[in-house]
C-alpha atoms as a PDB file:
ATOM      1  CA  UNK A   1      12.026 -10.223   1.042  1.00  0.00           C
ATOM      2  CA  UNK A   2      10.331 -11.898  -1.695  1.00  0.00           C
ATOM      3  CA  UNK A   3       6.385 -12.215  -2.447  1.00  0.00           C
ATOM      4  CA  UNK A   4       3.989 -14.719  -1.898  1.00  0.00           C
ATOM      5  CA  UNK A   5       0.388 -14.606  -1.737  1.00  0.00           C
ATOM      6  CA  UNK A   6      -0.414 -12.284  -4.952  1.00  0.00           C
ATOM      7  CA  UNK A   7      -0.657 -14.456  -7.424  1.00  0.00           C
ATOM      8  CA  UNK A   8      -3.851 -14.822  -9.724  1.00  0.00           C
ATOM      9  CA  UNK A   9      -2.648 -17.648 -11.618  1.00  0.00           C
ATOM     10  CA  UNK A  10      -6.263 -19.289 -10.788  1.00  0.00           C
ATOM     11  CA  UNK A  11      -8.053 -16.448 -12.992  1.00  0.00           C
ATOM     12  CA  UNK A  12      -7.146 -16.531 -16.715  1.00  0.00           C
ATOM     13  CA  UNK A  13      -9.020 -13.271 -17.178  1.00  0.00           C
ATOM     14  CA  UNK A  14      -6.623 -10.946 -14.428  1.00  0.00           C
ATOM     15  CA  UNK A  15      -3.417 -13.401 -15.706  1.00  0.00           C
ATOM     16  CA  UNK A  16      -4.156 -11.264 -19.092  1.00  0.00           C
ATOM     17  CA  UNK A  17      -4.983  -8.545 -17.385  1.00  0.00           C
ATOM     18  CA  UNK A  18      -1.909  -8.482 -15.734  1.00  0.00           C
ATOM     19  CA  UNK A  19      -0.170  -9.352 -18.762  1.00  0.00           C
ATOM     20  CA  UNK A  20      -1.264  -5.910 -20.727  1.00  0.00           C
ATOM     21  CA  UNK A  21       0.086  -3.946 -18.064  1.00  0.00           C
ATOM     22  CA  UNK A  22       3.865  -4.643 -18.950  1.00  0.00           C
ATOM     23  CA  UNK A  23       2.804  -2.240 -21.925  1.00  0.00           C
ATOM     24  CA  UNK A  24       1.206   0.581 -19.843  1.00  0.00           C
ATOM     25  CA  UNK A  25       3.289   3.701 -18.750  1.00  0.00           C
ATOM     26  CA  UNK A  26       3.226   5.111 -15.648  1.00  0.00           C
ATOM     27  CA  UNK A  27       1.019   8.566 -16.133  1.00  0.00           C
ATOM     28  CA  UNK A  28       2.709  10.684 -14.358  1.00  0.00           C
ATOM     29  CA  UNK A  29       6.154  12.282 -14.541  1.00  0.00           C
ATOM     30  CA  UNK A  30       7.778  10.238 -11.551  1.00  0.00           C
ATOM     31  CA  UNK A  31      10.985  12.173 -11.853  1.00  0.00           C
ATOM     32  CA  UNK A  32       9.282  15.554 -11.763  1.00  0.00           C
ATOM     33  CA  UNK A  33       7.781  15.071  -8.408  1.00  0.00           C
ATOM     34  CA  UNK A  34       8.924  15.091  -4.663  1.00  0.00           C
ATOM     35  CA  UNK A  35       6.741  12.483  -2.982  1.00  0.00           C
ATOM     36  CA  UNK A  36       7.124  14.730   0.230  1.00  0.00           C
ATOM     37  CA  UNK A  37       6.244  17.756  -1.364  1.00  0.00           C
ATOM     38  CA  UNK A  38       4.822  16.974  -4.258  1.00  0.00           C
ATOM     39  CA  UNK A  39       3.142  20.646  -4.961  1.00  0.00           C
ATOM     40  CA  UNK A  40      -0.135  22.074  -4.785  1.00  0.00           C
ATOM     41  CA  UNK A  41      -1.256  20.261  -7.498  1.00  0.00           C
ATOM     42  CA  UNK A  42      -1.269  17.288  -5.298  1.00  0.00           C
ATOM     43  CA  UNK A  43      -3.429  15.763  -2.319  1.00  0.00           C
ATOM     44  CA  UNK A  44      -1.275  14.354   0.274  1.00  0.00           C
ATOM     45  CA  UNK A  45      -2.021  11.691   2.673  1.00  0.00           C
ATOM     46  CA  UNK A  46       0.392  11.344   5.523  1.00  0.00           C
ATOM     47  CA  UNK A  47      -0.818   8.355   8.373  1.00  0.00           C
ATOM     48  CA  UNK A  48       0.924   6.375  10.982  1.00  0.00           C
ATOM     49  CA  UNK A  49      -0.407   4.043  13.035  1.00  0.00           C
ATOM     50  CA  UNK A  50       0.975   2.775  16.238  1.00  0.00           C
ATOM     51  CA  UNK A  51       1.561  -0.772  16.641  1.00  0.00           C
ATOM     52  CA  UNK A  52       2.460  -3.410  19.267  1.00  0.00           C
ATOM     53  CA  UNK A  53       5.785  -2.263  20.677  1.00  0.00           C
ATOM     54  CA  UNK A  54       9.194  -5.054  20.877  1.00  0.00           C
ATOM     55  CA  UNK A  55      12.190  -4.174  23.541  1.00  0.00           C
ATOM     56  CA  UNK A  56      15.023  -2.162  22.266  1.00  0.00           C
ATOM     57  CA  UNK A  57      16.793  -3.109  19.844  1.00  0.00           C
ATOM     58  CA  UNK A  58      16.963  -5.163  16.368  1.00  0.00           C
ATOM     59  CA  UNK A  59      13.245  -6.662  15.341  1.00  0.00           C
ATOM     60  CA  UNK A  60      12.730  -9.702  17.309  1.00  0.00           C
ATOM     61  CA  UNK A  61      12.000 -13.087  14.817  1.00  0.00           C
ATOM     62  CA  UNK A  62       8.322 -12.961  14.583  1.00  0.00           C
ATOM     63  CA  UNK A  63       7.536 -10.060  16.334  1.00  0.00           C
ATOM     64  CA  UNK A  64       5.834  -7.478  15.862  1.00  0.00           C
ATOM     65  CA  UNK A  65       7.826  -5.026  12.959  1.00  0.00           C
ATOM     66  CA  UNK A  66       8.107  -8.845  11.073  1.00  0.00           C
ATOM     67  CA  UNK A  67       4.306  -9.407  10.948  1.00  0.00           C
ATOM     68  CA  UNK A  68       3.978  -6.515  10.030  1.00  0.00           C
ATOM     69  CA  UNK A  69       6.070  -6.505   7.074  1.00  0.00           C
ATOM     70  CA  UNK A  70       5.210  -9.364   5.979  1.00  0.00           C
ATOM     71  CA  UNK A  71       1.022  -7.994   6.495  1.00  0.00           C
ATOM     72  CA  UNK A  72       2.839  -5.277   4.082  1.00  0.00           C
ATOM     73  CA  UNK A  73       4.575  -7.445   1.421  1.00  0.00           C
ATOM     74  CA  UNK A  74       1.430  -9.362   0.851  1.00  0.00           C
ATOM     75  CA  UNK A  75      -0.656  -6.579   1.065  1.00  0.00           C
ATOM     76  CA  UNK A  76      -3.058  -7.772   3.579  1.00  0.00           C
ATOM     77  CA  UNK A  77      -3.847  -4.790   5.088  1.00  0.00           C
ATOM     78  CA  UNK A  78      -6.279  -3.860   2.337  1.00  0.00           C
ATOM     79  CA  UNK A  79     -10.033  -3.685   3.473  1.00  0.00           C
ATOM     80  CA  UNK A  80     -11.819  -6.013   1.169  1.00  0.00           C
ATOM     81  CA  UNK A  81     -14.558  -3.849   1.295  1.00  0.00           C
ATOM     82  CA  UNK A  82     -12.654  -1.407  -0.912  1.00  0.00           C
ATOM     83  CA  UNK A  83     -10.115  -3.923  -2.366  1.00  0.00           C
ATOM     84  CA  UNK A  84     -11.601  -7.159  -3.901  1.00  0.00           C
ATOM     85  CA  UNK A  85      -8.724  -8.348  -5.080  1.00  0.00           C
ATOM     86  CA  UNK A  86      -5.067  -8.215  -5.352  1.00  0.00           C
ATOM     87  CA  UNK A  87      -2.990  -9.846  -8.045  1.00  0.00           C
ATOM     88  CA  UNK A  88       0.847  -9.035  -8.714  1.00  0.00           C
ATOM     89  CA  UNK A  89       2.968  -9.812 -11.281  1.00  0.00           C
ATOM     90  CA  UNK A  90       6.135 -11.536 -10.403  1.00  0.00           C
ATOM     91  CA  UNK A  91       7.333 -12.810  -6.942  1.00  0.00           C
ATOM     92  CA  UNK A  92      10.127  -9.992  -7.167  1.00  0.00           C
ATOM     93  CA  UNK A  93       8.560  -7.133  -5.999  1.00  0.00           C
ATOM     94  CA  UNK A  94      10.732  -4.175  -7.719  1.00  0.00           C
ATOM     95  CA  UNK A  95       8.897  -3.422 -11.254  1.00  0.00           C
ATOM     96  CA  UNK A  96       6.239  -6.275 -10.607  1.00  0.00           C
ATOM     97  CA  UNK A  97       2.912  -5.350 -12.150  1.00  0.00           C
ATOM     98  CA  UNK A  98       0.006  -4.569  -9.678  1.00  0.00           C
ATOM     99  CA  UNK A  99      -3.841  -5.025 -10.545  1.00  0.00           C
ATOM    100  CA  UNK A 100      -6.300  -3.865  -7.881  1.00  0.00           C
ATOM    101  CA  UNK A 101     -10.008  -5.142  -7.995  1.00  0.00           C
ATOM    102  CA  UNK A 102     -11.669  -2.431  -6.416  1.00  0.00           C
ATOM    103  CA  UNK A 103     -15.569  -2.190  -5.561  1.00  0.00           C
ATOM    104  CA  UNK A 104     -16.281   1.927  -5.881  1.00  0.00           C
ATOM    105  CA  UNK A 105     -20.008   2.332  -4.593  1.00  0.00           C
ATOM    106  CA  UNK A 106     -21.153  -0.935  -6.505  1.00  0.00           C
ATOM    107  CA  UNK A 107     -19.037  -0.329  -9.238  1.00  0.00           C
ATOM    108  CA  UNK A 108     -16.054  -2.666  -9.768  1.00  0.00           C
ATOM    109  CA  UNK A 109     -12.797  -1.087 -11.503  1.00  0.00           C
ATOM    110  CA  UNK A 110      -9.451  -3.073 -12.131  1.00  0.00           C
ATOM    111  CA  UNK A 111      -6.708  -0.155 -11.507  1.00  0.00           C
ATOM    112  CA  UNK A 112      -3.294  -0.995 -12.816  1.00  0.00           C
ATOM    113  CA  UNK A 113      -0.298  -0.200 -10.926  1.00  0.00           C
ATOM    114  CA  UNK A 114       3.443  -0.978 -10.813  1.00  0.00           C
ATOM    115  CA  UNK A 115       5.461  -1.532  -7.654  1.00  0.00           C
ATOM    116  CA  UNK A 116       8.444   1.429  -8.096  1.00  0.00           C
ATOM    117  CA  UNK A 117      10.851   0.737  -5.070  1.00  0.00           C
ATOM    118  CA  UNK A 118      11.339  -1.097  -2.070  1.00  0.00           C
ATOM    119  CA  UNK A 119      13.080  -0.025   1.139  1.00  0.00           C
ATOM    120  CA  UNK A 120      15.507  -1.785   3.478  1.00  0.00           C
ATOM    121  CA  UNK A 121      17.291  -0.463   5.221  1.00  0.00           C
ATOM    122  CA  UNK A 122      18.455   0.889   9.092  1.00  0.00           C
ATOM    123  CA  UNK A 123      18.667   4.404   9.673  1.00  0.00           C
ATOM    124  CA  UNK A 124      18.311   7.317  11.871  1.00  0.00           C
ATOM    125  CA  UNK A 125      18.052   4.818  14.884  1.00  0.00           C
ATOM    126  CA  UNK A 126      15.002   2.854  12.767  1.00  0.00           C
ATOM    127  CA  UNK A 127      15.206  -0.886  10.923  1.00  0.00           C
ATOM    128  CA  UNK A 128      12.871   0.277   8.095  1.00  0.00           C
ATOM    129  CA  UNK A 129      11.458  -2.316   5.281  1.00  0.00           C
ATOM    130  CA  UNK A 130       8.269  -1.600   2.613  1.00  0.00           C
ATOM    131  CA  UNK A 131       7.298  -0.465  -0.811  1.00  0.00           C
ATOM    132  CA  UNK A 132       5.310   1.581  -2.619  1.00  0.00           C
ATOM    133  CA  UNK A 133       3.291   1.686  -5.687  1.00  0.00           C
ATOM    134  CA  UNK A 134       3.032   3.985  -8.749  1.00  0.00           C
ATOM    135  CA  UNK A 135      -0.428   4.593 -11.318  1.00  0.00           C
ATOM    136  CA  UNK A 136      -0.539   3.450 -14.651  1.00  0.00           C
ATOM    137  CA  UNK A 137      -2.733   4.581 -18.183  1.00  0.00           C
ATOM    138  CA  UNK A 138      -5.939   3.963 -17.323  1.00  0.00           C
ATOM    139  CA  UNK A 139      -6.085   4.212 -13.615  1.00  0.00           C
ATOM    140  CA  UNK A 140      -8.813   6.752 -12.255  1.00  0.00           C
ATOM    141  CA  UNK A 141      -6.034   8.508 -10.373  1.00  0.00           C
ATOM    142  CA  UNK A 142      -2.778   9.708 -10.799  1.00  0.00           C
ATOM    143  CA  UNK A 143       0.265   9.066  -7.839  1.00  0.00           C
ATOM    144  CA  UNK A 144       2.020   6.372  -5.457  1.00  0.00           C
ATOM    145  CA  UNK A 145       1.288   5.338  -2.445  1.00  0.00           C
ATOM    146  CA  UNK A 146       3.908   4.943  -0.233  1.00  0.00           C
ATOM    147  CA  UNK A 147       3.730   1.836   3.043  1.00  0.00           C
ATOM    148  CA  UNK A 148       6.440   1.505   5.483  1.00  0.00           C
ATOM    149  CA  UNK A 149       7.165  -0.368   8.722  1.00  0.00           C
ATOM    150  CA  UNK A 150       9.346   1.033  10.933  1.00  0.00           C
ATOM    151  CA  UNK A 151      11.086   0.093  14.398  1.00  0.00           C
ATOM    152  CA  UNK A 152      12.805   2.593  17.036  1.00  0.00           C
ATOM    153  CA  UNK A 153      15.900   0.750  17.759  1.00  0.00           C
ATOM    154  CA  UNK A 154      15.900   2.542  21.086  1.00  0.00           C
ATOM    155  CA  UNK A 155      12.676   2.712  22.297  1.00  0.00           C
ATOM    156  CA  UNK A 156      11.343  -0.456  20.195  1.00  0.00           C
ATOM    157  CA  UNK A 157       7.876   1.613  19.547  1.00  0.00           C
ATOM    158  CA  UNK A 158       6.825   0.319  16.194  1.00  0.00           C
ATOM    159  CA  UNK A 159       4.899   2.464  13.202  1.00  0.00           C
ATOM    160  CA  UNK A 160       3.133   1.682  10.036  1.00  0.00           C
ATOM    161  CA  UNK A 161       3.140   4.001   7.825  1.00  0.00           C
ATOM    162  CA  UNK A 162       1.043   5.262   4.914  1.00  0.00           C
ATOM    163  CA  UNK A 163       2.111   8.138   2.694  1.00  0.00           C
ATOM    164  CA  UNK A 164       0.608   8.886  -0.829  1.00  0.00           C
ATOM    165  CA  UNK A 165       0.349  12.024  -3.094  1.00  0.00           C
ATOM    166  CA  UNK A 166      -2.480  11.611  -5.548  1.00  0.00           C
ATOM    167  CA  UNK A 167      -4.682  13.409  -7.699  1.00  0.00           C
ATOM    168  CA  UNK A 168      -7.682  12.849 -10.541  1.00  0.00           C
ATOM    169  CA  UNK A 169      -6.008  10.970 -13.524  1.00  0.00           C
ATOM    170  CA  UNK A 170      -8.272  12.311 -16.996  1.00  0.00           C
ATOM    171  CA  UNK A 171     -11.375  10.116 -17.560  1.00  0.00           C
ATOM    172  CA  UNK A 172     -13.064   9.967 -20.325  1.00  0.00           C
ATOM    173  CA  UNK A 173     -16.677   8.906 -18.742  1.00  0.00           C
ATOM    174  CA  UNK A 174     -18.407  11.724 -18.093  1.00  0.00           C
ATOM    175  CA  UNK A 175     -20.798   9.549 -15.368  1.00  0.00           C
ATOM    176  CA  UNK A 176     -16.872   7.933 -13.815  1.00  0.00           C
ATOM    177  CA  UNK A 177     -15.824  11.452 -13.985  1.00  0.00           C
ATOM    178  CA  UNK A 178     -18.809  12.346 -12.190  1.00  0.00           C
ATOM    179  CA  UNK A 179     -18.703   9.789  -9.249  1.00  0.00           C
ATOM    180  CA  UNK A 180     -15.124  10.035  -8.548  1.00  0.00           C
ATOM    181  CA  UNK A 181     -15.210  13.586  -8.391  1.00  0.00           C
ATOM    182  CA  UNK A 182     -18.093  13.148  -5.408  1.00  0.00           C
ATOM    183  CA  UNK A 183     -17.001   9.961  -3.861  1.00  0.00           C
ATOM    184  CA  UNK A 184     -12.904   9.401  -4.642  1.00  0.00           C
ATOM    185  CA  UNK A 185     -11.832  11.274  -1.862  1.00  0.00           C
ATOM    186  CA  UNK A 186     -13.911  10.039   0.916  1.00  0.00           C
ATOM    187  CA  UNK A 187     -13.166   6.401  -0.443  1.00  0.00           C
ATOM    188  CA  UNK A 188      -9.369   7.097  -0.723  1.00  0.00           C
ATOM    189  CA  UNK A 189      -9.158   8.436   3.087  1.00  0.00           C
ATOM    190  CA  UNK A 190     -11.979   5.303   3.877  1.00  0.00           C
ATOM    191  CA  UNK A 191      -9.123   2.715   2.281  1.00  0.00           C
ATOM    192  CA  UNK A 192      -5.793   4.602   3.897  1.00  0.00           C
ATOM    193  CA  UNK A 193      -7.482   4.718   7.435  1.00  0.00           C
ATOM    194  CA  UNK A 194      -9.110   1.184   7.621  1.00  0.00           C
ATOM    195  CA  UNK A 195      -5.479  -0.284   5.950  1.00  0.00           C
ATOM    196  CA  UNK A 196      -4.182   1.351   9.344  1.00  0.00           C
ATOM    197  CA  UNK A 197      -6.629   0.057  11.208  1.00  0.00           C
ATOM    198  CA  UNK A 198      -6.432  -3.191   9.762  1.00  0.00           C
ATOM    199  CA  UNK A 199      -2.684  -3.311  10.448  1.00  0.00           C
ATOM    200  CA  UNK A 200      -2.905  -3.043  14.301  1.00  0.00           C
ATOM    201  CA  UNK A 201      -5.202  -5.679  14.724  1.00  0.00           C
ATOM    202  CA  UNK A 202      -3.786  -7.945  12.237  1.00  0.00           C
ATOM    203  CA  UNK A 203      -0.607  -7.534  14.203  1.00  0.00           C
ATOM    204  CA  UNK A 204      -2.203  -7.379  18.070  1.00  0.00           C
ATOM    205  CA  UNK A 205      -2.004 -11.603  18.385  1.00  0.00           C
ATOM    206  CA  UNK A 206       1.607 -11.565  18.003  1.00  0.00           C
ATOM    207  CA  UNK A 207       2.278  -9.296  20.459  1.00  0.00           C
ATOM    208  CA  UNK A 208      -0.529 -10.581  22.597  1.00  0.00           C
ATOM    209  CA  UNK A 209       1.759 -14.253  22.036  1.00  0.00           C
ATOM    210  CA  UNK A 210       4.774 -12.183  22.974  1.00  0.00           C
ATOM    211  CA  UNK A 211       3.510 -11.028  26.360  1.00  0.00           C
ATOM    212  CA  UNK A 212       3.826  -7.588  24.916  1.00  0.00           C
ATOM    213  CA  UNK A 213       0.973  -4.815  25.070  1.00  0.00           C
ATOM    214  CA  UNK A 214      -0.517  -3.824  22.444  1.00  0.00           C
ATOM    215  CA  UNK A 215      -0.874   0.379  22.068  1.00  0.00           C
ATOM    216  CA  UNK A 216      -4.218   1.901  23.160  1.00  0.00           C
END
């Protein structure tokens, strides 16, 4: 699956912006950490979210698990509120640079990220596609953030996923310090739930097209 809808070639400023982050390291020791069990050291976030179910079997063409990869690819579940913006780097979504626009209490901060891996794959009984993202020097936290669609080839239930492993990054302002230590949290959790939320309704009309039920 390739990209589209990312792109910030309209904005010189975030082109740059996105340009500077091919120099940035990741700033934390991926290879050091589980993303299951990443240690007490970390916060974990584990959520799945129901959504519209297809018949048994492999995803149907524009059903459901589709929509909702694609919803994933493009990154479309993000609530603006939280997210202004999203730009990425290259079409290819391995290794692709990742700016996020975010509005934090009236404050707007552009977090760099980089997309790590992507999944495709079938098994266990499950056709399972999405990606995840990883922090970068300069970002107010440190981690990845895992999103996943998956389909029950037997039962055709279908899941979106959400699993990240985070924790404060080292900033130097004392009144940024200050306000993520009060409000990060509570804004993190805000962003993971409403991207679930945001998922099953973004995906509802195509199963509504379908003649399939959407889940309670």
């Amino acid at each position: 699956m390739s990209v589209t809808g990312l792109r910030c070639d309209d904005d010189p400023h975030l082109s740059r912006e996105l340009e500077r982050l091919r120099t940035l390291p990741v700033n934390f020791d991926v290879h050091a950490v589980d993303p299951e069990q990443p240690g007490p050291k970390w916060k974990v976030d584990d959520f799945r979210q129901p959504l519209p179910g297809e018949p048994p079997g492999p995803p149907l063409s524009g059903g459901p698990w589709e929509r909702a990869c694609a919803l994933a690819r493009d990154y479309k579940f993000a609530d603006p509120t939280v997210v202004r913006r999203a730009c990425r780097s290259s079409d290819d979504l391995v290794g692709s640079e990742l700016l996020l626009e975010t509005d934090f209490h009236g404050l707007v901060f552009m977090l760099p990220c980089r997309v790590g891996s992507v999944t495709d794959t079938t098994r266990d009984g499950e056709r399972v596609w999405g990606w995840n993202y990883r922090t970068l020097r300069g970002h107010l936290e440190q981690g990845q953030m895992d999103f996943l669609v998956r389909k029950d080839l037997v039962s055709g239930d279908v899941e979106f996923r959400v699993h990240a492993f985070s924790r404060a990054a080292s900033i130097p302002n004392p009144v940024v310090r200050l306000g993520f230590a009060l409000f990060g949290r509570s804004t993190q959790l805000r962003f993971i739930r409403s991207a679930c939320r945001r998922m099953a309704e973004l995906t509802e009309p195509v199963a509504r097209r379908g003649g399939r039920t959407p889940p309670p």
